[in-house]
Protein backbone atom coordinates (compact mmCIF):
# COMPACT_ATOMS: atom_id res chain seq x y z
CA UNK A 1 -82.33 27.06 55.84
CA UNK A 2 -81.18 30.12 56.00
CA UNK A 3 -81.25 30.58 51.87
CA UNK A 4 -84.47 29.78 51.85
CA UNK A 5 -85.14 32.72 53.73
CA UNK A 6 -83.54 34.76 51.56
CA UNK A 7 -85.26 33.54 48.94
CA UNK A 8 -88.82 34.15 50.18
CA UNK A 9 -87.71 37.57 51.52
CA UNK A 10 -86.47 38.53 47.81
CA UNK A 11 -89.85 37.27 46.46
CA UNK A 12 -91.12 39.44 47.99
CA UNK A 13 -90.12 42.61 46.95
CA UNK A 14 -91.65 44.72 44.48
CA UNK A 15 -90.61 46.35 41.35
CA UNK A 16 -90.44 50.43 41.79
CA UNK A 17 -91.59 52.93 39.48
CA UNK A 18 -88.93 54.83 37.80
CA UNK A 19 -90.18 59.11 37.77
CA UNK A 20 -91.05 60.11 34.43
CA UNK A 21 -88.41 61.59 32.07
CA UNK A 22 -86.00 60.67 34.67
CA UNK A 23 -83.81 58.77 31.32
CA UNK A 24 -84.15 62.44 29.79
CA UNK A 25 -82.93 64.47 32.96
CA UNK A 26 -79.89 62.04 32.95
CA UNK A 27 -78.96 62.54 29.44
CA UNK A 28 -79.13 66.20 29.47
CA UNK A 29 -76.77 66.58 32.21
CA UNK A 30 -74.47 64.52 30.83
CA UNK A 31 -74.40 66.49 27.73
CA UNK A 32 -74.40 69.73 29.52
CA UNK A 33 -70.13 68.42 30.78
CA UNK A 34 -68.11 70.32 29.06
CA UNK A 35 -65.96 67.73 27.31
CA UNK A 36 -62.08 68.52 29.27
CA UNK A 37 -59.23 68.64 26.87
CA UNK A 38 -55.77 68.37 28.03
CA UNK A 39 -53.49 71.83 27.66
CA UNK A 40 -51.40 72.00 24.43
CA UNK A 41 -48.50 72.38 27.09
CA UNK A 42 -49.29 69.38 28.60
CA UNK A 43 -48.84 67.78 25.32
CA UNK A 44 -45.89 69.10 23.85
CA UNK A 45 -44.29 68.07 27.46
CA UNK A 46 -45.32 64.77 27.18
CA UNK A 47 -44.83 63.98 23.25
CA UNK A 48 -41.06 65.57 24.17
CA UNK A 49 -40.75 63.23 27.53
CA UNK A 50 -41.26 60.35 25.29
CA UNK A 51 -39.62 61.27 22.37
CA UNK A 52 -36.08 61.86 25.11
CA UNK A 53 -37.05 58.86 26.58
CA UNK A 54 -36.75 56.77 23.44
CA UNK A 55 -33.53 58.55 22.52
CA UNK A 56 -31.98 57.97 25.47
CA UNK A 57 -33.06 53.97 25.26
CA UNK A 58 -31.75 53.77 22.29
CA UNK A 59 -28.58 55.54 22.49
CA UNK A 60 -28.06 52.93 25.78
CA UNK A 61 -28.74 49.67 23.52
CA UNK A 62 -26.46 50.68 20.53
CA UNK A 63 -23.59 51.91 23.13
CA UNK A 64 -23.66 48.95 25.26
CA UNK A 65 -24.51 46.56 21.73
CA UNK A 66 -21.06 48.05 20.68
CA UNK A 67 -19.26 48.54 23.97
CA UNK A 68 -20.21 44.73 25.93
CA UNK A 69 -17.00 43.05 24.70
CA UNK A 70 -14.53 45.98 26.43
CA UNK A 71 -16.09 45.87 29.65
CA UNK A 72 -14.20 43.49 31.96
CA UNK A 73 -15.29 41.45 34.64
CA UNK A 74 -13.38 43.64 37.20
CA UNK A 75 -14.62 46.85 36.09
CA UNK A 76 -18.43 45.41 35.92
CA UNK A 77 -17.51 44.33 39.92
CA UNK A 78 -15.99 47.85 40.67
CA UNK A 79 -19.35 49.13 39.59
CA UNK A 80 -21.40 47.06 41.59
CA UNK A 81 -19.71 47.99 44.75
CA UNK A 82 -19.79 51.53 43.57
CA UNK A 83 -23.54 51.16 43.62
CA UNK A 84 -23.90 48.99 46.52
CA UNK A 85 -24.66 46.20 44.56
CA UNK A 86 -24.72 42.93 46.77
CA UNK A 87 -24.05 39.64 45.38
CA UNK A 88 -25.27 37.52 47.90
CA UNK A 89 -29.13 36.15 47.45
CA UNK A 90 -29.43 36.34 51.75
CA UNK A 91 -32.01 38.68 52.43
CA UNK A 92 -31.73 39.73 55.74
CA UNK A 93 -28.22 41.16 57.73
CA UNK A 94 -27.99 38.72 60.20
């Protein structure tokens, strides 16, 4: 019932007029922006974060690649509860 009512009221309405040259107002402000570039500084920071980033990832791989079979048990423990690592799966203190 209450679709059909909806229905009859959107049969009712009527299409509008768009102004004239309203496309053409639209598209010259648009082309009026000034198109924003991002600093050089900006750039070089971020090309170098990525660049250290990457280094740093890959430096980690091959030293852990070559280092995984001295690494004991204990010592992999020690640094868990160094970093507060728990090994319990409980969730809450309780």
């Amino acid at each position: 019932m209450k679709n059909d009512d909806n229905i009859e009221l959107l049969k009712r309405v009527q299409k509008v007029e768009a102004p004239e040259f309203l496309f053409t107002r639209i598209q010259a402000k648009i082309e009026d922006t000034l198109p924003t570039k991002m600093p050089l500084s900006w750039a070089l920071g971020l090309g170098f974060s990525i660049v250290f980033l990457i280094g740093i990832n890959a430096f980690s791989v091959v030293n852990y690649n070559s280092g995984s079979s001295a690494t004991s048990v204990k010592e992999q423990n020690d640094l868990g509860e160094f970093v507060g690592a728990n090994q319990s799966n409980q969730l809450y203190n309780e």
